[in-house]
Protein backbone atom coordinates (compact mmCIF):
# COMPACT_ATOMS: atom_id res chain seq x y z
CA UNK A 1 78.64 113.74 197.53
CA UNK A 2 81.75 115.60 196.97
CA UNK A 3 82.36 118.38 194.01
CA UNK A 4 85.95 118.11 192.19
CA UNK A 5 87.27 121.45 192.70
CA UNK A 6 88.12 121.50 188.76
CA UNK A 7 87.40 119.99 185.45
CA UNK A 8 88.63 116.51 185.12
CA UNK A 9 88.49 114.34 181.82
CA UNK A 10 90.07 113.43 178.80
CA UNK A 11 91.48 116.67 177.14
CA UNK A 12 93.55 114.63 174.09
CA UNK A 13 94.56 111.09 173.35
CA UNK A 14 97.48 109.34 171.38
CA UNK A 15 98.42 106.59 170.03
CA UNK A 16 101.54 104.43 168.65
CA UNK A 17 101.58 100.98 167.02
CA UNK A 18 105.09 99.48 166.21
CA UNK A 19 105.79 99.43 162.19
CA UNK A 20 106.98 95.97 161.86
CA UNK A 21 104.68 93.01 161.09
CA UNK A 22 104.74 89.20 161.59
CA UNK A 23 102.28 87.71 159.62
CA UNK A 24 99.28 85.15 160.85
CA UNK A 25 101.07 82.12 158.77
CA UNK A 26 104.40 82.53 160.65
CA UNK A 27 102.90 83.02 164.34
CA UNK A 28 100.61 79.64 163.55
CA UNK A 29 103.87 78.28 162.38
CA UNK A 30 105.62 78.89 165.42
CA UNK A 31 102.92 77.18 167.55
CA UNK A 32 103.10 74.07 166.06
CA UNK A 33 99.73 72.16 165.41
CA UNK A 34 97.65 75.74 165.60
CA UNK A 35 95.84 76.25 162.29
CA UNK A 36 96.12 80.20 160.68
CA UNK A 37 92.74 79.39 159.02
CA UNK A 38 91.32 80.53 162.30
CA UNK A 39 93.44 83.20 163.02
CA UNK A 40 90.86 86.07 162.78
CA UNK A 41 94.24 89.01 161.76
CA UNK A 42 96.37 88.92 158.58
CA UNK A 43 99.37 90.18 160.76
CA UNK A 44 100.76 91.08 163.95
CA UNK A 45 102.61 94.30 165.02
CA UNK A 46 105.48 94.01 166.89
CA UNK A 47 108.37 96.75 168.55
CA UNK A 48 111.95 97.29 167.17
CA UNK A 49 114.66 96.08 168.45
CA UNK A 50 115.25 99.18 169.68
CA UNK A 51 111.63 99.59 171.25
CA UNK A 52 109.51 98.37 174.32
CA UNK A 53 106.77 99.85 176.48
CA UNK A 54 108.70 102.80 177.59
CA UNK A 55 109.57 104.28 174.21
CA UNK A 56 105.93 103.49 173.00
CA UNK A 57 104.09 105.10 175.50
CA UNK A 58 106.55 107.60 175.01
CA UNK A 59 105.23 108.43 171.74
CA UNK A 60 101.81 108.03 172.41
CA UNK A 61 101.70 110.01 175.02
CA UNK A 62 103.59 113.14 172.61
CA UNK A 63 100.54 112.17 170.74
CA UNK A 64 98.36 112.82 172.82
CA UNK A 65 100.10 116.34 174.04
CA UNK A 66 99.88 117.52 170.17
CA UNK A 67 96.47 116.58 169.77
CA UNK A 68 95.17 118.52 172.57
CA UNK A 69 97.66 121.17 172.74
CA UNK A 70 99.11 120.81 175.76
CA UNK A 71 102.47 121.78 177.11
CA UNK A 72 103.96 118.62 178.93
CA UNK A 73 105.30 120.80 181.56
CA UNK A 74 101.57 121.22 182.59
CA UNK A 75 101.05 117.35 183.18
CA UNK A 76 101.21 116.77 186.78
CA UNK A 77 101.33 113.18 186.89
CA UNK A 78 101.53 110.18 184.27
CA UNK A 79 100.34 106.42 185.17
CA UNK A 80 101.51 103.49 182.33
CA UNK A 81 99.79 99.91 182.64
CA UNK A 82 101.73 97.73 180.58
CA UNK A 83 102.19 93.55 181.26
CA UNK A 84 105.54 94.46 179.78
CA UNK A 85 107.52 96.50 181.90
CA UNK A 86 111.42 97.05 181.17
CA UNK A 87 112.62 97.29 184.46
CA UNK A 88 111.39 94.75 187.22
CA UNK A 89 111.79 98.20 190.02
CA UNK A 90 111.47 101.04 187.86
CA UNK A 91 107.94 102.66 187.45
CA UNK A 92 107.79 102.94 183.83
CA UNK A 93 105.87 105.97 184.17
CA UNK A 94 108.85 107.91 185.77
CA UNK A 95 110.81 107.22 182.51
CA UNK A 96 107.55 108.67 180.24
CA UNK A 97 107.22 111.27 182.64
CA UNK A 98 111.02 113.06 182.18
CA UNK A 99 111.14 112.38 178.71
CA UNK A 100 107.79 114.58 178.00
């Protein structure tokens, strides 16, 4: 079996969760006939108008980089899984990467 040549793991993590809220009621309102009784959250988070995946794992990821203490100009590569992507071409992780 082969050796990794350096430490690898998880050296800091981040997080960010949008500050605006739609409550159970109104999303159970929306889909007509569901019931909120069963809804097992009180409210939802949801971006800005002026936010999606990009800008979120933006600031997670300058979480993250405070946390551990870590200059971003030491990261040498960034991956982002979203089901959300801005662009349908664009690797959303290039647009993380040059704004760290």
């Amino acid at each position: 079996m082969m050796k990794p040549t350096r430490d690898i793991g998880l050296a800091g993590y981040g997080a960010y969760v949008p500050r605006f809220r739609i409550p159970a009621r109104e999303i159970a309102r929306v889909w007509d006939g569901v019931e909120d009784n069963g809804v097992p959250i009180e409210a939802k988070s949801v971006p800005g108008p002026d936010e999606d995946v990009a800008t979120m794992s933006i600031e997670a990821a300058r979480n993250a980089l405070l946390r551990a203490g870590i200059d971003p100009s030491d990261i040498g590569a960034v991956w982002v899984g979203t089901e959300s992507k801005p662009y349908a071409v664009k690797p959303t992780s290039t647009i993380v990467a040059e704004a760290l």
